[in-house]
Structure formats: structure tokens, C-alpha cells
C-alpha atoms as a PDB file:
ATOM      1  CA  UNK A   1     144.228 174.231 121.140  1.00  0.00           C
ATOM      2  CA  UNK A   2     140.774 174.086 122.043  1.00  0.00           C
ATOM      3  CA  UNK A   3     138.946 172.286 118.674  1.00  0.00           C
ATOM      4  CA  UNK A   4     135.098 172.610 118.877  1.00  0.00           C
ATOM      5  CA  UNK A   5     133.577 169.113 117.038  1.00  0.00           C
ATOM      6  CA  UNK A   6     130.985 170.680 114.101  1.00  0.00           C
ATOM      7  CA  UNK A   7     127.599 170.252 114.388  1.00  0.00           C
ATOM      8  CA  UNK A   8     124.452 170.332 112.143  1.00  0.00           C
ATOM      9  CA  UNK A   9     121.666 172.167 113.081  1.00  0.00           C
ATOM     10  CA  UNK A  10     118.176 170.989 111.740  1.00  0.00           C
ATOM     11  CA  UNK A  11     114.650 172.253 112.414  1.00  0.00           C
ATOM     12  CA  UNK A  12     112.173 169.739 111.496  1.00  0.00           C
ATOM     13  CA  UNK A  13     108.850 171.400 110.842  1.00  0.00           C
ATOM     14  CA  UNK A  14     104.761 170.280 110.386  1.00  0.00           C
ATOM     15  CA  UNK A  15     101.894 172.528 109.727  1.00  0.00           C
ATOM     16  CA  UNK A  16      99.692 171.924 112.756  1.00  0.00           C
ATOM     17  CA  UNK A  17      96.284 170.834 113.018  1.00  0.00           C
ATOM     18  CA  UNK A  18      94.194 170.156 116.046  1.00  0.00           C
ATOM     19  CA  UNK A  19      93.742 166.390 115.101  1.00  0.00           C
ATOM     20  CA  UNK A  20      96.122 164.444 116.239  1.00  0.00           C
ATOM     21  CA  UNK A  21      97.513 163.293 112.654  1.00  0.00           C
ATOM     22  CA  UNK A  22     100.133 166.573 113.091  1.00  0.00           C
ATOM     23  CA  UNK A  23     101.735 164.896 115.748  1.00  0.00           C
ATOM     24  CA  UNK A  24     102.149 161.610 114.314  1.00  0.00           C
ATOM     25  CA  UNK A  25     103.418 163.029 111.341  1.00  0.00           C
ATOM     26  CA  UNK A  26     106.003 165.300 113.411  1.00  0.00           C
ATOM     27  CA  UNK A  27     106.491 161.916 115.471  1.00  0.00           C
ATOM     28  CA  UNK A  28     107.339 159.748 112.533  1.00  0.00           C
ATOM     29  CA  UNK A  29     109.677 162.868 110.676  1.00  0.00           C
ATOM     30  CA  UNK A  30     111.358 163.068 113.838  1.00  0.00           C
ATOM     31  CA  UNK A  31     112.481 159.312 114.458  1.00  0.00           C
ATOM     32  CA  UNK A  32     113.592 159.157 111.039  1.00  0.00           C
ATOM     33  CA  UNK A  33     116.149 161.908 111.757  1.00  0.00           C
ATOM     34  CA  UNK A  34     116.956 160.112 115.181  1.00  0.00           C
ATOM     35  CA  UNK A  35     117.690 156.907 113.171  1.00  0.00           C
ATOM     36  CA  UNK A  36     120.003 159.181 110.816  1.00  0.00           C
ATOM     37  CA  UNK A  37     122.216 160.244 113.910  1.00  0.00           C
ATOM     38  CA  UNK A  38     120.512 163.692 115.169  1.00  0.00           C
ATOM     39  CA  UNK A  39     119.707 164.369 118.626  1.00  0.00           C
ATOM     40  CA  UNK A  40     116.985 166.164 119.688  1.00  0.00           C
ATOM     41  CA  UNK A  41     117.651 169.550 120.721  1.00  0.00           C
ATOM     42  CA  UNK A  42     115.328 171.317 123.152  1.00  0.00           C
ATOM     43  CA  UNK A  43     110.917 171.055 123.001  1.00  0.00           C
ATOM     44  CA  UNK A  44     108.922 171.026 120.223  1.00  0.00           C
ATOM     45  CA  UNK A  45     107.220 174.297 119.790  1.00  0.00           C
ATOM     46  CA  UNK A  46     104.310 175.998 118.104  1.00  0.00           C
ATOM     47  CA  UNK A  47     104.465 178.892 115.808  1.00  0.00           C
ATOM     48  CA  UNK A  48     102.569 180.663 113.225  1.00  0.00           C
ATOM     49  CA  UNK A  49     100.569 177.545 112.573  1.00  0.00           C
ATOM     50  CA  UNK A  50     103.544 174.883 112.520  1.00  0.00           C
ATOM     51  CA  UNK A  51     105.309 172.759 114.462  1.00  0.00           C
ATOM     52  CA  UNK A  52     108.864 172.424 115.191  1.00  0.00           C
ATOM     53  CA  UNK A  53     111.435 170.163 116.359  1.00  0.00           C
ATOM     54  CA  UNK A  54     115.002 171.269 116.541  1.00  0.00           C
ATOM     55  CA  UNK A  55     117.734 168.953 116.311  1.00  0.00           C
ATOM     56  CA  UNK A  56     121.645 168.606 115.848  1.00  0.00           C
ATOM     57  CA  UNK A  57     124.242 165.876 114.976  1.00  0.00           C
ATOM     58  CA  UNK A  58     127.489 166.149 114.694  1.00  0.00           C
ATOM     59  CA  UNK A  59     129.117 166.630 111.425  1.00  0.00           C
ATOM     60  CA  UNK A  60     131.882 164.155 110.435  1.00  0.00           C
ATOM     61  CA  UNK A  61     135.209 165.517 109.899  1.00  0.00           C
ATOM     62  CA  UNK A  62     137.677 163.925 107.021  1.00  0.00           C
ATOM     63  CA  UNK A  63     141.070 162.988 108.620  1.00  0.00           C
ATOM     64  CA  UNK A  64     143.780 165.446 108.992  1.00  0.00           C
ATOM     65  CA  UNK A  65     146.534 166.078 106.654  1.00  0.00           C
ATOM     66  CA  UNK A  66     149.348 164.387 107.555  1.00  0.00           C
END
């Protein structure tokens, strides 16, 4: 049986400004999340006036039943 492992999918997201505060901010959101286990998945993009980091983990799974 092919068992996929669970993952969590997390989009971590700063309204941008040209200064370079944004990206600190985005910088310092986003290690905290690497420190909690997430990975970084893909860029950081712009849109609409934000910023965005996607990121995943995986979720833990509670044993199986005997």
C-alpha cells in the first residue's frame, strides 16, 4: 500500500512596502516557522500589495491501532 506522509500547508503573508522593514518582518515571520519544523516551499512572491512565503511540514501521525 502506497501511504502518502500528511503535510501542512502554510502561506505566511506581509503587506509590502518599498522600505526594507517588509522584508525583515517577512524574514523574521519566516524563521520562526522554520524553527517550528516547516520547510520552505517554493519563492516568495508579490501580490496585490503583500508578500508571501509558502511553506509545509509534515503533520505528525498518532500510532496505529494495534
Amino acid at each position: 500500500m502506497n501511504m502518502k506522509t500528511p503535510i501542512e500547508y502554510l502561506i505566511v503573508a506581509m503587506p509590502f512596502h518599498a522600505d526594507a522593514a517588509t522584508h525583515e518582518d517577512l524574514a523574521r515571520e519566516v524563521n520562526q516557522r522554520l524553527s517550528e519544523g516547516y520547510e520552505l516551499y517554493g519563492s516568495p512572491f508579490l501580490r496585490e500589495e503583500m508578500m508571501y512565503q509558502p511553506m509545509t511540514r509534515a503533520l505528525s501521525q498518532p500510532p496505529a491501532a494495534a
